[in-house]
Protein backbone atom coordinates (compact mmCIF):
# COMPACT_ATOMS: atom_id res chain seq x y z
CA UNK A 1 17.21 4.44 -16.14
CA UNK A 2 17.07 1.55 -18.23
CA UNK A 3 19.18 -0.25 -20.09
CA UNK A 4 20.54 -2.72 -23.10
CA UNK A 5 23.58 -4.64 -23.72
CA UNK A 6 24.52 -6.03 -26.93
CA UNK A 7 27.74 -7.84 -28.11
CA UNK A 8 29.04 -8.73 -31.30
CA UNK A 9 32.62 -9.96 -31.37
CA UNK A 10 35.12 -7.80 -29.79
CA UNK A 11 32.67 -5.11 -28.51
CA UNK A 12 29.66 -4.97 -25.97
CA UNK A 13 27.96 -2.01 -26.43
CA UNK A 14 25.72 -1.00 -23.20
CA UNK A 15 22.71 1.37 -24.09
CA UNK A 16 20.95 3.93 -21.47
CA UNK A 17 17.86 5.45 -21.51
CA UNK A 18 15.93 7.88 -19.52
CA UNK A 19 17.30 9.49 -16.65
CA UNK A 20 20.27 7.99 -14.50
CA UNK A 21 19.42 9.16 -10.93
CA UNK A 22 20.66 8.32 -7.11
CA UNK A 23 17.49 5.62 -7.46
CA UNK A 24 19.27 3.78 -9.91
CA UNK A 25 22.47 3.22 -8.06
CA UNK A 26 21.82 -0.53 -7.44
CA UNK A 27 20.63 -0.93 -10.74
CA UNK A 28 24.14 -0.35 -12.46
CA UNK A 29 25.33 -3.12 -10.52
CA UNK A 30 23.65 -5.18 -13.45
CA UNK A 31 25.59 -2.84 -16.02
CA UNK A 32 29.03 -3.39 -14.34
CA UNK A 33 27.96 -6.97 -14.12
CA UNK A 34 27.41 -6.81 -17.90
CA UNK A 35 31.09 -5.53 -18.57
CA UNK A 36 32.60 -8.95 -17.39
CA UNK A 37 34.55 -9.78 -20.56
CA UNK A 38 37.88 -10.55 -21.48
CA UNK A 39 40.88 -8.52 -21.32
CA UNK A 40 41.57 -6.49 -24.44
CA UNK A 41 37.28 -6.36 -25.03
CA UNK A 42 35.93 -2.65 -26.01
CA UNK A 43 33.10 -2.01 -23.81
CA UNK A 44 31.15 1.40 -25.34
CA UNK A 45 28.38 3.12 -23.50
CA UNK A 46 25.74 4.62 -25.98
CA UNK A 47 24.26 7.36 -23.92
CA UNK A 48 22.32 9.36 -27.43
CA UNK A 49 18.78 8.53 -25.59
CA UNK A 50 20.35 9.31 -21.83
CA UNK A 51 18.21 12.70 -20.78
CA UNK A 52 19.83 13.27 -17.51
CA UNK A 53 22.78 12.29 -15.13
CA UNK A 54 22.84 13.63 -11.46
CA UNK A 55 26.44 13.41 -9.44
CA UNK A 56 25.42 9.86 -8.21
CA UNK A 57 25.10 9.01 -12.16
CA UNK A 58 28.42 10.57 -12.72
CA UNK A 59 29.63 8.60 -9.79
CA UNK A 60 29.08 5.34 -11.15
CA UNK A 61 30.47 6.12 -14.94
CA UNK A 62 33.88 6.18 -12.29
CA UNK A 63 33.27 2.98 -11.17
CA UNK A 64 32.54 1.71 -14.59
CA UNK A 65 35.80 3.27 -15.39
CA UNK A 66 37.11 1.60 -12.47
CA UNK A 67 36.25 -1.79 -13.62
CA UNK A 68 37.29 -1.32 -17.45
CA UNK A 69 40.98 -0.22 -15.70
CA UNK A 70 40.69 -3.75 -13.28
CA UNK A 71 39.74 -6.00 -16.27
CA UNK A 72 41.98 -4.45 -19.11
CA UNK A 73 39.26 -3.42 -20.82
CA UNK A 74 38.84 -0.11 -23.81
CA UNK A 75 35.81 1.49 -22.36
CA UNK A 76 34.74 4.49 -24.38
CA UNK A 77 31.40 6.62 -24.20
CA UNK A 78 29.32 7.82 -27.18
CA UNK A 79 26.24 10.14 -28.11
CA UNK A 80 26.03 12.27 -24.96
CA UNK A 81 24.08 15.19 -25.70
CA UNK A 82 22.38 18.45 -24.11
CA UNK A 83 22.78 17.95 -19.86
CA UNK A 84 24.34 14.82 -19.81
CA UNK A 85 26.80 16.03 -22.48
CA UNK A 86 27.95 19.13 -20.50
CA UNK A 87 27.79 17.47 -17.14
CA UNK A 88 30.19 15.04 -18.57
CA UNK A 89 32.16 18.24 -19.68
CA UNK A 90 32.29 20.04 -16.27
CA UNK A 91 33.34 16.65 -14.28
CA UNK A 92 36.30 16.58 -16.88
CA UNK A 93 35.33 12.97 -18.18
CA UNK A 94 36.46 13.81 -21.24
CA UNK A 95 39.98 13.69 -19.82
CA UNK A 96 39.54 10.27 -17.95
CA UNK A 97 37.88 8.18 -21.28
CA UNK A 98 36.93 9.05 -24.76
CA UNK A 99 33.46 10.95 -24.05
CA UNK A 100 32.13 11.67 -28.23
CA UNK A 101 29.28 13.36 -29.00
């Protein structure tokens, strides 16, 4: 997995790519790290080039979730598509945080 953060104003948008497996576990600690903003901040993760999540990937979109709930943050997700799209679906997600396609 690899990823991007960008900010402009009000809004840090986080960007993965690849494939978001067990291996990368200790590498979201730099994504959490990355939503360390203000209370009130929207914190979106683009997942449109994401190709694959395994339950250890789903895991840590709680723990994002987690955080965003700690710091008072509006965490949303965006562009999941194919597998990652309908894993989100069948963990229910969708029901936790805005999940749009």
């Amino acid at each position: 997995m690899d990823f991007t953060v960008s900010d402009v104003h009000d809004l840090t948008e986080i960007r993965l790519s690849g494939r978001m497996t067990f291996t990368d576990h200790n590498a979201f600690r730099s994504v959490i790290a990355a939503m360390d903003r203000p209370a009130g901040h929207r914190v979106v993760f683009d997942l449109s080039d994401l190709e694959f999540v395994d339950s250890t990937g789903l895991g840590v979109f709680f723990i994002a979730h987690d955080t965003a709930r700690r710091k008072d943050l509006r965490l949303a997700m965006q562009g999941a598509r194919d597998q990652v799209h309908r894993v989100f679906r069948a963990a229910n997600l969708h029901g936790i945080f805005p999940v749009s396609a």
